[in-house]
PDB file of N, CA and C in Angstrom:
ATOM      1  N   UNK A   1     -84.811  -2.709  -5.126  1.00  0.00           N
ATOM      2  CA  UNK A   1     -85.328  -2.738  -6.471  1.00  0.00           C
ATOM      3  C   UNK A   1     -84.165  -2.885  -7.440  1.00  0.00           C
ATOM      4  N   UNK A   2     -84.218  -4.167  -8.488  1.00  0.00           N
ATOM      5  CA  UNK A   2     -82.839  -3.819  -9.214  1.00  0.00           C
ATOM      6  C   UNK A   2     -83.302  -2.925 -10.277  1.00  0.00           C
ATOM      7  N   UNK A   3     -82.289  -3.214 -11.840  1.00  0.00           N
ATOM      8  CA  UNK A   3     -82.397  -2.521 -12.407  1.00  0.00           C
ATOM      9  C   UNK A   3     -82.520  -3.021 -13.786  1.00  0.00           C
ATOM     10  N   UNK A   4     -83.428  -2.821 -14.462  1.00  0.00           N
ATOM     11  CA  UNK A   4     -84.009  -3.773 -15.880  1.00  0.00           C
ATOM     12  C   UNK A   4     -82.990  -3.478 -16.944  1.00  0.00           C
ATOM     13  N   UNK A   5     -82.369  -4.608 -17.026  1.00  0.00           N
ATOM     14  CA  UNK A   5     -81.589  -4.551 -18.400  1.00  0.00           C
ATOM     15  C   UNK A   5     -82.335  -3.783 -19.876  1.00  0.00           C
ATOM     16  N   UNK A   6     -83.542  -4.452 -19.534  1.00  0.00           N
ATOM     17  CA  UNK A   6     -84.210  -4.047 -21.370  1.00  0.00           C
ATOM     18  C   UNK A   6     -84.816  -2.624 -20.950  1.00  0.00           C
ATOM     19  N   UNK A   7     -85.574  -2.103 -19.904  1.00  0.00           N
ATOM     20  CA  UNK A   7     -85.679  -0.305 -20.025  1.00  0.00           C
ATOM     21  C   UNK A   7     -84.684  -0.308 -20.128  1.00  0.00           C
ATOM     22  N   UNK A   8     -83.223  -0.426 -19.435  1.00  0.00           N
ATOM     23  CA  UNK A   8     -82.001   0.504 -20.102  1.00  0.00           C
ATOM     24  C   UNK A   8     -81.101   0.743 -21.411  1.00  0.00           C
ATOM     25  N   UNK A   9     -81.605  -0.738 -22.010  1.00  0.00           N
ATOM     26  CA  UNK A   9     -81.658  -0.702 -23.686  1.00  0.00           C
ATOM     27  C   UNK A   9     -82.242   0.038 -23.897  1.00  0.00           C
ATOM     28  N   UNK A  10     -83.520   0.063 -23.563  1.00  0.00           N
ATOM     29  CA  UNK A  10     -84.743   0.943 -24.546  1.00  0.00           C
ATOM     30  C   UNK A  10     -84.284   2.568 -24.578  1.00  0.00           C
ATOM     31  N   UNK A  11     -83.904   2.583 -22.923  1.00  0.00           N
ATOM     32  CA  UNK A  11     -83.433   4.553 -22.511  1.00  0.00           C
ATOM     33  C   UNK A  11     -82.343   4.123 -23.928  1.00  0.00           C
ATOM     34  N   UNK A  12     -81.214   3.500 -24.126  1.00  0.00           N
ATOM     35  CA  UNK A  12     -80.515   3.733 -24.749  1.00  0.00           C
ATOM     36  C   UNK A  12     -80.749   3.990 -26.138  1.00  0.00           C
ATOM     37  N   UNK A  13     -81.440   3.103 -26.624  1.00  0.00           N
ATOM     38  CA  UNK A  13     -81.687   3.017 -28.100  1.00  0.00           C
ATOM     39  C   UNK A  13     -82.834   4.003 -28.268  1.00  0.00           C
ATOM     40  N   UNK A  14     -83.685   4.959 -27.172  1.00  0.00           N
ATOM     41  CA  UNK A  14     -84.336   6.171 -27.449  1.00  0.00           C
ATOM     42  C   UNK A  14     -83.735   7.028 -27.562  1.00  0.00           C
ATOM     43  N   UNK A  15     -82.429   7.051 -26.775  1.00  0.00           N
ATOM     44  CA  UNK A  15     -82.050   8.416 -26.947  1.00  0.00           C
ATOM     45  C   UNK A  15     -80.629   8.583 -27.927  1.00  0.00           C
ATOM     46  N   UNK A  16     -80.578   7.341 -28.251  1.00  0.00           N
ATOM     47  CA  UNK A  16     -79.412   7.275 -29.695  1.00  0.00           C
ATOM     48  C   UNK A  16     -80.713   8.058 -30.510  1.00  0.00           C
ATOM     49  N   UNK A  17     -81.341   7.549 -31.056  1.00  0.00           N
ATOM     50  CA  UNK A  17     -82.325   7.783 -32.189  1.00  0.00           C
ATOM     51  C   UNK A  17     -82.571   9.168 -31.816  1.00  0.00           C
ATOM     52  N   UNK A  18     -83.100   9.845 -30.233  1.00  0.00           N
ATOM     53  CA  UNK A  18     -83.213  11.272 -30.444  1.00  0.00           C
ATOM     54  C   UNK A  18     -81.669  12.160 -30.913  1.00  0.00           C
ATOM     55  N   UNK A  19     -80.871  11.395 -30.414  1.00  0.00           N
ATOM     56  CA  UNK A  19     -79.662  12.499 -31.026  1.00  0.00           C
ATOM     57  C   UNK A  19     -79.435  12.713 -32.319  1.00  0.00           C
ATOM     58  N   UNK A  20     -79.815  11.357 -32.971  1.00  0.00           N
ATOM     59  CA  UNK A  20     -79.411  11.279 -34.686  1.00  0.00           C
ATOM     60  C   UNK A  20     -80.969  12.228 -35.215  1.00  0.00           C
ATOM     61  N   UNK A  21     -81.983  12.577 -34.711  1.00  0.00           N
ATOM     62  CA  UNK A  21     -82.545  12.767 -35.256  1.00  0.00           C
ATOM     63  C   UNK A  21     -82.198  14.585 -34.575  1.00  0.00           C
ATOM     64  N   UNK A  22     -81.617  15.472 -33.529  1.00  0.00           N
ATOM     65  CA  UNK A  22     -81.207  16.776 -33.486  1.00  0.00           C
ATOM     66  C   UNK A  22     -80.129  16.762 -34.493  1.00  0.00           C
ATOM     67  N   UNK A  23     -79.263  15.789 -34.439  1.00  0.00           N
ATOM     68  CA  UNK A  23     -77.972  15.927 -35.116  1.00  0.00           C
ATOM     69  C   UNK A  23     -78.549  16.414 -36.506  1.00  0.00           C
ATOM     70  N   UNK A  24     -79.450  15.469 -37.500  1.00  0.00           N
ATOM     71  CA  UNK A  24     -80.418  15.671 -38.734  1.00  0.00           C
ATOM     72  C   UNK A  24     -80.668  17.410 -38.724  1.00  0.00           C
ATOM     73  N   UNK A  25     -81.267  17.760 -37.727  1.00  0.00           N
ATOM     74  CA  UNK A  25     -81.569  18.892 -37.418  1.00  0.00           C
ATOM     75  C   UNK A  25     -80.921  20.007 -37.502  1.00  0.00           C
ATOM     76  N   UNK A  26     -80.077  20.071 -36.792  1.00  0.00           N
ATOM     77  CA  UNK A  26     -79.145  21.097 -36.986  1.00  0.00           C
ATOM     78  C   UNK A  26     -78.237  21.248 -38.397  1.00  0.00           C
ATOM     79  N   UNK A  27     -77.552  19.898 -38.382  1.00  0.00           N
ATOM     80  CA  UNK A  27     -76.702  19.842 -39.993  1.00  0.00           C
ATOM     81  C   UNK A  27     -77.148  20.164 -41.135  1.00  0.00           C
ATOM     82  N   UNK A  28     -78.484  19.469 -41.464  1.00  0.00           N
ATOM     83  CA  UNK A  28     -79.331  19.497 -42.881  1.00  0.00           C
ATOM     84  C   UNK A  28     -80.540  20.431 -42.596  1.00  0.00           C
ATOM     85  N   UNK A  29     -81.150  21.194 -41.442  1.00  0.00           N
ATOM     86  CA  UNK A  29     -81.711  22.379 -41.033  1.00  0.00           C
ATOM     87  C   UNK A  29     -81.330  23.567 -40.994  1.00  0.00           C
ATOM     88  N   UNK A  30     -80.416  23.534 -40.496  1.00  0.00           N
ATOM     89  CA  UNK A  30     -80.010  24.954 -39.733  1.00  0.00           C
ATOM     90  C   UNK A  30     -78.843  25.242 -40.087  1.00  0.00           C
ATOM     91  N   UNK A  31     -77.650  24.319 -41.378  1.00  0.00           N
ATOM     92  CA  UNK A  31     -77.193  24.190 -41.845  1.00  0.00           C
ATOM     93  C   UNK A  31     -75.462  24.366 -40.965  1.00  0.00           C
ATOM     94  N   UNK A  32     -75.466  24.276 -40.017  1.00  0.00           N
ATOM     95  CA  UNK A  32     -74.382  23.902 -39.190  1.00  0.00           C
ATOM     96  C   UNK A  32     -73.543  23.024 -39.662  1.00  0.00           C
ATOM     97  N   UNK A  33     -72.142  22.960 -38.872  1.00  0.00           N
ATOM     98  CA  UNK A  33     -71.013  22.156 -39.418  1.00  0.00           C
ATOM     99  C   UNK A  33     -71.540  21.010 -38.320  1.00  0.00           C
ATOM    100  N   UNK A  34     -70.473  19.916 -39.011  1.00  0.00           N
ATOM    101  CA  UNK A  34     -70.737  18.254 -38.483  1.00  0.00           C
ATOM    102  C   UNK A  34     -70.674  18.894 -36.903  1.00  0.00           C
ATOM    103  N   UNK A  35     -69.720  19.379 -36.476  1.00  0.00           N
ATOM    104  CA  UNK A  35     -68.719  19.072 -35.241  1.00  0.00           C
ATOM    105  C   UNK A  35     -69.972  20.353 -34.387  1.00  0.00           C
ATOM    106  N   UNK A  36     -70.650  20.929 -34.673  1.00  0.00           N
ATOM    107  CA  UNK A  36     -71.156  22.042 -33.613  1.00  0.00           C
ATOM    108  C   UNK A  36     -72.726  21.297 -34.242  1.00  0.00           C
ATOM    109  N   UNK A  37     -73.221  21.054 -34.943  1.00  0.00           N
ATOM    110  CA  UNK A  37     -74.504  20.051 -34.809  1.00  0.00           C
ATOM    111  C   UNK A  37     -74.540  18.701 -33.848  1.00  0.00           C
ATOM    112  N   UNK A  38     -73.668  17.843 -33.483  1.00  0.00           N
ATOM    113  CA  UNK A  38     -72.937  17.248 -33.041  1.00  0.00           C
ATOM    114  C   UNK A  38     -73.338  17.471 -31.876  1.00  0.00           C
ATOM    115  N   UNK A  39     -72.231  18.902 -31.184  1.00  0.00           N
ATOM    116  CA  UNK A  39     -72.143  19.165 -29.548  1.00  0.00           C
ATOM    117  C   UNK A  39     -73.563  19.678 -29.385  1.00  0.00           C
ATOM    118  N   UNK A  40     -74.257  20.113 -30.480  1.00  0.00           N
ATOM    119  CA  UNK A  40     -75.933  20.935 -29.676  1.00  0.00           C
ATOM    120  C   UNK A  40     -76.466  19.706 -29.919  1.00  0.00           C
ATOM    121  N   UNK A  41     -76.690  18.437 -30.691  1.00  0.00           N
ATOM    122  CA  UNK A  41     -77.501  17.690 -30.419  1.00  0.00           C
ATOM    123  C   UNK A  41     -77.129  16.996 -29.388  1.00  0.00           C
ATOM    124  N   UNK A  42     -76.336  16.844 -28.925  1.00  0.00           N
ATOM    125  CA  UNK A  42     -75.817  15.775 -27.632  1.00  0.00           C
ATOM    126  C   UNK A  42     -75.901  16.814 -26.430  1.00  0.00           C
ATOM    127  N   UNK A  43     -75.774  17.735 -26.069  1.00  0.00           N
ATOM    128  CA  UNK A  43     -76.614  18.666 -24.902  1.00  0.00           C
ATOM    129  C   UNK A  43     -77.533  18.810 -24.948  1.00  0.00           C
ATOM    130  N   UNK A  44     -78.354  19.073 -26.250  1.00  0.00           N
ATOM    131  CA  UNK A  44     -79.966  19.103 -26.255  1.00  0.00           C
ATOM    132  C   UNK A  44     -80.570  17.773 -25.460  1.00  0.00           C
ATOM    133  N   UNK A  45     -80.037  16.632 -25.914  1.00  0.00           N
ATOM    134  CA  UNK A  45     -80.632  15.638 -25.827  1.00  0.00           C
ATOM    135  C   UNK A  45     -80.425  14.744 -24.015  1.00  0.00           C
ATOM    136  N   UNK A  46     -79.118  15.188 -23.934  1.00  0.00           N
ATOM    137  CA  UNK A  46     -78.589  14.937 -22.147  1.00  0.00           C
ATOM    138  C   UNK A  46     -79.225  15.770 -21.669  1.00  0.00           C
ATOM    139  N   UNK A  47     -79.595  17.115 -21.770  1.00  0.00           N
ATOM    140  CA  UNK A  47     -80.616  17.815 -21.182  1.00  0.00           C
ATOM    141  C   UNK A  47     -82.015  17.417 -21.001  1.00  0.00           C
ATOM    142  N   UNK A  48     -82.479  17.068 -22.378  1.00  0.00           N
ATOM    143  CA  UNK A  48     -83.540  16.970 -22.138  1.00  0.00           C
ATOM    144  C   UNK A  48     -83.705  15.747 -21.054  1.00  0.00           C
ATOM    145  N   UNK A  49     -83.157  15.069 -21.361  1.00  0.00           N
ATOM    146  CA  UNK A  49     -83.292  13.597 -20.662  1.00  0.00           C
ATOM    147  C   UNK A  49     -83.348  13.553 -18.821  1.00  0.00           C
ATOM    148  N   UNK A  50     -82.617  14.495 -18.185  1.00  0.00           N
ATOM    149  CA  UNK A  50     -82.120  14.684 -16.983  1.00  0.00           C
ATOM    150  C   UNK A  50     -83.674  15.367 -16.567  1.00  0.00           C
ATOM    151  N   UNK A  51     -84.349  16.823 -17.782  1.00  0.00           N
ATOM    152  CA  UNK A  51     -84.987  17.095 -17.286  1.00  0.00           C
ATOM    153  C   UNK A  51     -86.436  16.040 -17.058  1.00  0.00           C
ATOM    154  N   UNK A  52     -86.538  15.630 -17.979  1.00  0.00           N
ATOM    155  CA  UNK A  52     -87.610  14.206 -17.939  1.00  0.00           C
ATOM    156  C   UNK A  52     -87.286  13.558 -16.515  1.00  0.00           C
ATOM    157  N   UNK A  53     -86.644  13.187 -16.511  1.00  0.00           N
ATOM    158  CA  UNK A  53     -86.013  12.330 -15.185  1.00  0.00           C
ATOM    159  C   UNK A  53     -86.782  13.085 -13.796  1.00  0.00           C
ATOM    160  N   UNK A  54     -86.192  14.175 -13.684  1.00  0.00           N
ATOM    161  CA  UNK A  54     -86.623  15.429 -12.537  1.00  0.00           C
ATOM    162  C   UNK A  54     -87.823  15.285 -12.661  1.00  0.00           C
ATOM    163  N   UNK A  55     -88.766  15.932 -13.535  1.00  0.00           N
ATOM    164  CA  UNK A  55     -90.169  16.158 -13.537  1.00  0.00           C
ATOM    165  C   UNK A  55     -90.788  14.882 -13.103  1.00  0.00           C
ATOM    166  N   UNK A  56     -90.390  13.284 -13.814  1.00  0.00           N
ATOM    167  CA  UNK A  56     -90.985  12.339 -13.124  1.00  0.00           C
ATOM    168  C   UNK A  56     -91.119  12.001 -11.856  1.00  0.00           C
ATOM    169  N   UNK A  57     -89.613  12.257 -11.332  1.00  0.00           N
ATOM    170  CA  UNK A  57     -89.756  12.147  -9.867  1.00  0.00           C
ATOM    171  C   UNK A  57     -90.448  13.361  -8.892  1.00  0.00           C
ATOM    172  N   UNK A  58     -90.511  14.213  -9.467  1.00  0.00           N
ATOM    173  CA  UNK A  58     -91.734  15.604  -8.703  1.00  0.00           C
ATOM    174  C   UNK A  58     -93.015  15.459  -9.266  1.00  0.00           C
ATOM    175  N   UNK A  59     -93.285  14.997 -10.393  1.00  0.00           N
ATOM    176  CA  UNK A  59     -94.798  15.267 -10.664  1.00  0.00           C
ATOM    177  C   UNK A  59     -95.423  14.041 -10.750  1.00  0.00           C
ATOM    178  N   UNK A  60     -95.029  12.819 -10.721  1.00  0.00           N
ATOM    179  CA  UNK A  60     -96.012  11.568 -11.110  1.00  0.00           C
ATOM    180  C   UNK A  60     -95.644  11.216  -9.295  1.00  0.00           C
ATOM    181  N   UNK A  61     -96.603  10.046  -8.885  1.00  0.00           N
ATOM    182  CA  UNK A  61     -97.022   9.066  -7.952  1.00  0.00           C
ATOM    183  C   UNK A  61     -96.707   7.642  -8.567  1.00  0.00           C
ATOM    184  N   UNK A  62     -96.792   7.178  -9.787  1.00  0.00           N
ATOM    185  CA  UNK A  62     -96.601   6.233 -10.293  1.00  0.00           C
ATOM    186  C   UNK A  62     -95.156   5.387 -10.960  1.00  0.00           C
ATOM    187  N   UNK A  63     -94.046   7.076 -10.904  1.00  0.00           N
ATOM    188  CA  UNK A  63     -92.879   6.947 -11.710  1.00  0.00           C
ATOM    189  C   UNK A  63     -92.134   7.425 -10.341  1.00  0.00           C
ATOM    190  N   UNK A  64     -90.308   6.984 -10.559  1.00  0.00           N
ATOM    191  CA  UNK A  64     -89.053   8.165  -9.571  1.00  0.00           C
ATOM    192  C   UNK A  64     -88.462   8.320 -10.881  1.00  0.00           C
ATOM    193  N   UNK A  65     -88.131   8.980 -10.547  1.00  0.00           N
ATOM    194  CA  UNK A  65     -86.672   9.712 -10.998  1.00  0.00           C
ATOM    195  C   UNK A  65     -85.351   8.631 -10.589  1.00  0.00           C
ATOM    196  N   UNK A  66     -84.759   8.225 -11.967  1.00  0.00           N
ATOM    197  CA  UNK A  66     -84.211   7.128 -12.293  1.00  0.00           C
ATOM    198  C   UNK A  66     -82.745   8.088 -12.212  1.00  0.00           C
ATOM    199  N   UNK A  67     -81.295   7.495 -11.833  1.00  0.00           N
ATOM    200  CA  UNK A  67     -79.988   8.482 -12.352  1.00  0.00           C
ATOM    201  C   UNK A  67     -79.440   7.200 -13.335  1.00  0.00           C
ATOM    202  N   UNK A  68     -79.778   5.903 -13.081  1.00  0.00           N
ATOM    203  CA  UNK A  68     -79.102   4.687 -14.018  1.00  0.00           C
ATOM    204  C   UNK A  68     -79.995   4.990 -15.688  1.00  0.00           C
ATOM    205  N   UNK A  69     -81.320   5.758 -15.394  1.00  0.00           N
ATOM    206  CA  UNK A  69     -82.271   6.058 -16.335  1.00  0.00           C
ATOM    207  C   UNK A  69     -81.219   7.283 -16.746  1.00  0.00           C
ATOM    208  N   UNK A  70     -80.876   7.993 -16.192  1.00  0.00           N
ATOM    209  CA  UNK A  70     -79.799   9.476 -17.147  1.00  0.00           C
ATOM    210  C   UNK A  70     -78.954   8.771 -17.862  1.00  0.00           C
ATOM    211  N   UNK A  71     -78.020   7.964 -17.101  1.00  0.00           N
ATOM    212  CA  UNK A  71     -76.921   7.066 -17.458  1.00  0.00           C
ATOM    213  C   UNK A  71     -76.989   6.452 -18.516  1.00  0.00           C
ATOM    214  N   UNK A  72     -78.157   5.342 -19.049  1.00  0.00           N
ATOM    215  CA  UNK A  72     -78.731   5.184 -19.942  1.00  0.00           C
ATOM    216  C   UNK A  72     -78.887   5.975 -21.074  1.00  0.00           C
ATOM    217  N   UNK A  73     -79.644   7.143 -20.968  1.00  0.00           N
ATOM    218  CA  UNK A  73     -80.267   8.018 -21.934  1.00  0.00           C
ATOM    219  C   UNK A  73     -78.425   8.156 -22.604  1.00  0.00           C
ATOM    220  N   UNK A  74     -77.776   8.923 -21.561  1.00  0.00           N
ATOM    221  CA  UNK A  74     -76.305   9.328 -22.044  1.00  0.00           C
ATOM    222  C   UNK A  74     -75.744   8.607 -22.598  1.00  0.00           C
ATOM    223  N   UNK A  75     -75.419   6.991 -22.398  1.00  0.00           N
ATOM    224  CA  UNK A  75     -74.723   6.328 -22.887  1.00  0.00           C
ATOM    225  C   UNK A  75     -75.272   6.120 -24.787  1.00  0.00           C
ATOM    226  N   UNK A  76     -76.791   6.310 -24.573  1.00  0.00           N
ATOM    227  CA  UNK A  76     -77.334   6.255 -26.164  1.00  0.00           C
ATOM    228  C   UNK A  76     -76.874   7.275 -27.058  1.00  0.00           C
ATOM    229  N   UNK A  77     -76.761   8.694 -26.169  1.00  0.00           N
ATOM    230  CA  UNK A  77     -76.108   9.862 -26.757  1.00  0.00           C
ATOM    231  C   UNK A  77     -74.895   9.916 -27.500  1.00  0.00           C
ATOM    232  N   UNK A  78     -74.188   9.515 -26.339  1.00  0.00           N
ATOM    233  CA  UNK A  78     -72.497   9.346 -26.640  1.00  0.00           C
ATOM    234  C   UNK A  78     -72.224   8.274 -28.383  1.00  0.00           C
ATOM    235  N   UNK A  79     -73.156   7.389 -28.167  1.00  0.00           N
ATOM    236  CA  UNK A  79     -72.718   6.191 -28.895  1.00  0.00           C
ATOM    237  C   UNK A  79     -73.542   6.102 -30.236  1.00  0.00           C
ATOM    238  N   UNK A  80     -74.367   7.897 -30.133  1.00  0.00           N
ATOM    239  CA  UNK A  80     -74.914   7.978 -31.807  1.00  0.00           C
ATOM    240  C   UNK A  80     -73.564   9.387 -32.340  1.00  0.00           C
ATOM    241  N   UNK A  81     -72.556   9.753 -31.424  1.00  0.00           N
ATOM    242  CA  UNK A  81     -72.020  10.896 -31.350  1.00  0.00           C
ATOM    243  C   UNK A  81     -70.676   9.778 -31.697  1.00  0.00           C
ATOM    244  N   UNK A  82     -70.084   8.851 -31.273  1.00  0.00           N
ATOM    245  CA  UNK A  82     -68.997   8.144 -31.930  1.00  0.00           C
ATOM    246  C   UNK A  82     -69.343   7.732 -33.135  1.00  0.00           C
ATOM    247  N   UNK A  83     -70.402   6.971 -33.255  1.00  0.00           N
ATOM    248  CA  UNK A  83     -71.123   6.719 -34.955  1.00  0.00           C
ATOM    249  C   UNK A  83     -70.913   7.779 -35.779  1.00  0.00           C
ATOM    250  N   UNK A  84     -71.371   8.959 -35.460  1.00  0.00           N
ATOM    251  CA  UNK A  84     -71.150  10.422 -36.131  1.00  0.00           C
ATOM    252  C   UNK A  84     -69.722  10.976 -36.889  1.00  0.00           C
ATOM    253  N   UNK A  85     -69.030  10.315 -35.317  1.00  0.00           N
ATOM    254  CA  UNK A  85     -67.563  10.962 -36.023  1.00  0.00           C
ATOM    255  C   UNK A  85     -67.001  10.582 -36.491  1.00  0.00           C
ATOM    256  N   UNK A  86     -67.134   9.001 -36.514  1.00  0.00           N
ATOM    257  CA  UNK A  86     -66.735   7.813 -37.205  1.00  0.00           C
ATOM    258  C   UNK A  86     -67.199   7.765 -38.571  1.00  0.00           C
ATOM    259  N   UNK A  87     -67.996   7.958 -38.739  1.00  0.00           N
ATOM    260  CA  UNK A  87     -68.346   7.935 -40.517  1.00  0.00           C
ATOM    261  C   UNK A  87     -67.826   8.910 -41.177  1.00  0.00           C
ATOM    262  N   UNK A  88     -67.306   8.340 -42.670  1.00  0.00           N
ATOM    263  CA  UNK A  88     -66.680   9.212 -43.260  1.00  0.00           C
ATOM    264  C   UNK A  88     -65.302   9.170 -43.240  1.00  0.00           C
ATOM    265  N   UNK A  89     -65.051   8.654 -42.351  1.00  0.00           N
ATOM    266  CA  UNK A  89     -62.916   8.863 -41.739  1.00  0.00           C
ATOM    267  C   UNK A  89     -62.352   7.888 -42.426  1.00  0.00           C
ATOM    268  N   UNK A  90     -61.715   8.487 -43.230  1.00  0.00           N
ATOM    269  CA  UNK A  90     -60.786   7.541 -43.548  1.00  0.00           C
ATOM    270  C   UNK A  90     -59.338   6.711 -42.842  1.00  0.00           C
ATOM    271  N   UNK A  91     -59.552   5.597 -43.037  1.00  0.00           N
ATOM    272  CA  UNK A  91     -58.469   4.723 -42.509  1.00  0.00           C
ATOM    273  C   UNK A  91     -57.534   4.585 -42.858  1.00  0.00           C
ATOM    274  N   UNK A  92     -57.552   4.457 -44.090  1.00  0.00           N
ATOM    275  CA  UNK A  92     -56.757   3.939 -45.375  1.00  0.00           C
ATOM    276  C   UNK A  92     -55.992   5.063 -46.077  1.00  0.00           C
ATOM    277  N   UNK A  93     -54.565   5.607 -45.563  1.00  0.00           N
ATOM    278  CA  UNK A  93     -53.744   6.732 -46.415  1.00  0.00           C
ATOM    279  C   UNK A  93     -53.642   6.066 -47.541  1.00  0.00           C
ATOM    280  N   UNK A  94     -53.972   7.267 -48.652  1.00  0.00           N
ATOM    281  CA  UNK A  94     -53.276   7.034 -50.321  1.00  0.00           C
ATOM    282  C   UNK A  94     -51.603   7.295 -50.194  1.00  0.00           C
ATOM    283  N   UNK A  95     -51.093   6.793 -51.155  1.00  0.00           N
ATOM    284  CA  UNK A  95     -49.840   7.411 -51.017  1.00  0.00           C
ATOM    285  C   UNK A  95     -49.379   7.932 -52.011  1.00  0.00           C
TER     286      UNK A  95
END
């Protein structure tokens, strides 16, 4: 069986969007700093994802349990978490 380019976009670009939307959460909620809203939305969200993964492959007949599907989810994580730290930084010293 290979492995579908566009689900692994999709894992990706779902689980960018779930991180930016814990990241939302914690920062402008719960009023946390950038850098620890940040690390709980990107464990919340690799967590959740792994556990999705598990349950599909134990509870459905129709779905497995994907690890290129974790891989995916993570890589969306990581790459709403460089966006994150990246904004804002300045490049450009005044002198």
């Amino acid at each position: 069986m290979g492995v579908s380019f566009s689900d692994k976009l999709f894992h990706s670009l779902t689980y960018a969007i779930l991180a930016f939307l814990w990241f939302n959460t914690f920062f402008f909620q719960f009023k946390k700093n950038k850098k620890v809203a940040i690390i709980y939305a990107s464990i919340i969200a690799i967590i959740f994802g792994i556990i999705i993964e598990v349950l599909q492959g134990a509870f459905t007949a129709t779905r497995q349990a994907d690890v290129f599907d974790v891989l995916a989810n993570s890589l969306g994580v990581l790459f709403t978490v460089s966006l994150l730290l990246l904004k804002n930084r300045n490049t450009v010293k005044k002198l």
